[in-house]
Protein backbone atom coordinates (compact mmCIF):
# COMPACT_ATOMS: atom_id res chain seq x y z
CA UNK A 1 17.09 4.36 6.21
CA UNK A 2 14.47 3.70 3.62
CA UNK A 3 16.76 1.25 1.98
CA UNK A 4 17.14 -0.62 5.03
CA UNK A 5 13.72 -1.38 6.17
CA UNK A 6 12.98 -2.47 2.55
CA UNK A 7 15.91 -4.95 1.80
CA UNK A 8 17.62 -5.69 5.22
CA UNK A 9 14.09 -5.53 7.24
CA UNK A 10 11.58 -7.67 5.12
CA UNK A 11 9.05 -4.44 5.60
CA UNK A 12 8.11 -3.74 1.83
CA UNK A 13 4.17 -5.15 2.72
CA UNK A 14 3.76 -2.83 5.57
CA UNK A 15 5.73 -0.13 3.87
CA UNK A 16 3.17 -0.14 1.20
CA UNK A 17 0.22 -0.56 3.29
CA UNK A 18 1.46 3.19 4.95
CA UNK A 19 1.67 4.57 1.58
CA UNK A 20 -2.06 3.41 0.55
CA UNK A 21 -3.06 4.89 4.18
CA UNK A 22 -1.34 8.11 3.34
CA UNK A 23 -3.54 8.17 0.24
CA UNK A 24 -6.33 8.49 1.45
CA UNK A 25 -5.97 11.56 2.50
CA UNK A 26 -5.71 12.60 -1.14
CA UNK A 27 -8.64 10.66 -2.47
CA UNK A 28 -10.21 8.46 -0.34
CA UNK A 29 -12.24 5.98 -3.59
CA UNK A 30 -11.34 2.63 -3.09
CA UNK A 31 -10.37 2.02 -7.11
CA UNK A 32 -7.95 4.94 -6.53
CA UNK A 33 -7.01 2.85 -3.67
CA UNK A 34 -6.57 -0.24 -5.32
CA UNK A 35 -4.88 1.36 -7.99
CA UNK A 36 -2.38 2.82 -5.72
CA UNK A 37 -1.88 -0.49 -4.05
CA UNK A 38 -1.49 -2.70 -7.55
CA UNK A 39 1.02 0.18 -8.82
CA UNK A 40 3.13 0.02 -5.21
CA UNK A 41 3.31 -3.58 -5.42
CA UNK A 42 4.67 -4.06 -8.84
CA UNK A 43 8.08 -1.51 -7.72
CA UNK A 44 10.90 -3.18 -7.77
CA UNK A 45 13.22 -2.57 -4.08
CA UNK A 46 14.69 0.06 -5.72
CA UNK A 47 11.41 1.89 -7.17
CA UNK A 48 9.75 1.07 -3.40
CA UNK A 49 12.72 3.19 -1.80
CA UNK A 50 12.30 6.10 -4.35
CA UNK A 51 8.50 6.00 -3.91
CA UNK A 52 9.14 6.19 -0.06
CA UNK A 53 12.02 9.43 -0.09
CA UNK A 54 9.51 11.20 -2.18
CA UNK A 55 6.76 10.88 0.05
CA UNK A 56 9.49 10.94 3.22
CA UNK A 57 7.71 13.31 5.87
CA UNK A 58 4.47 12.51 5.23
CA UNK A 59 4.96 8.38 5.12
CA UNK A 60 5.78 7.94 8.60
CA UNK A 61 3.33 8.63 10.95
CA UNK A 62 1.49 6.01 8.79
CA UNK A 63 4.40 3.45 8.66
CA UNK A 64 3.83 3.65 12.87
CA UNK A 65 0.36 2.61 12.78
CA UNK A 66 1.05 -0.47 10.15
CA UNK A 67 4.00 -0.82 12.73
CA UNK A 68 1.82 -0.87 16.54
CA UNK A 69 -1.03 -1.87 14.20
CA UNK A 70 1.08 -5.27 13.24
CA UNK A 71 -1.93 -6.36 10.85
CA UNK A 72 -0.01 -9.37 9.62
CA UNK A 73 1.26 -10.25 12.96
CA UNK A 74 4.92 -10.64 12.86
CA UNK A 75 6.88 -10.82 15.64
CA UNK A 76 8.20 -7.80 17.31
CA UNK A 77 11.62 -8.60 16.28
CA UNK A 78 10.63 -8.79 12.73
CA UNK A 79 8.97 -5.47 12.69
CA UNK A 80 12.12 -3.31 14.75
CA UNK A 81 15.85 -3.14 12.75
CA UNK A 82 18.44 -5.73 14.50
CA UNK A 83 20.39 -1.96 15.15
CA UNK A 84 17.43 -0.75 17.06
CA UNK A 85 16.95 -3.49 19.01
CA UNK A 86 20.43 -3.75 20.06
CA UNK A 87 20.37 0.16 21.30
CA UNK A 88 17.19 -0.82 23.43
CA UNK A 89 18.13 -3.88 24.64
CA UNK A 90 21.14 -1.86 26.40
CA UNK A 91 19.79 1.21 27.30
CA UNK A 92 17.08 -1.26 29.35
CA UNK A 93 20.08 -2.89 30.83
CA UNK A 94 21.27 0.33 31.96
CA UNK A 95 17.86 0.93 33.67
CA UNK A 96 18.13 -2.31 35.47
């Protein structure tokens, strides 16, 4: 899963954004912060999605709130996996 919201999704910005939120919960000073950011943002993919099944339970609750949050305003369909989509766009047809 982690994979695919990094490389098929486009998500790596708001994926890192939920792992500085988790932070500070650990240490709440904004150079630790920044730190944390600067270090996220220089993984590669592949060091993004083993920074993300380290952290797995605890990362998303706060990928949600980046998520409904939607501080860089994407559009819906850019923030929800094609797969996902699909699944909800028939189980609303079935409700129709």
């Amino acid at each position: 899963f982690e994979a695919e919201i990094v490389k098929a999704c486009g998500l790596k910005d708001e994926i890192i954004d939920a792992l500085v939120d988790r932070a500070k919960d650990h240490n709440p000073n904004e150079k630790y912060l920044a730190a944390k950011r600067v270090k996220l943002e220089s993984l590669d993919d592949d060091g993004l999605i083993a920074e993300m099944r380290r952290a797995k339970t605890s990362y998303s609750g706060f990928l949600a709130d980046v998520l409904t949050q939607n501080r860089r305003k994407k559009p819906r369909e850019a923030l929800v996996p094609k797969a996902y989509q699909n699944a909800f766009s028939k189980v609303e047809n079935w409700l129709k």
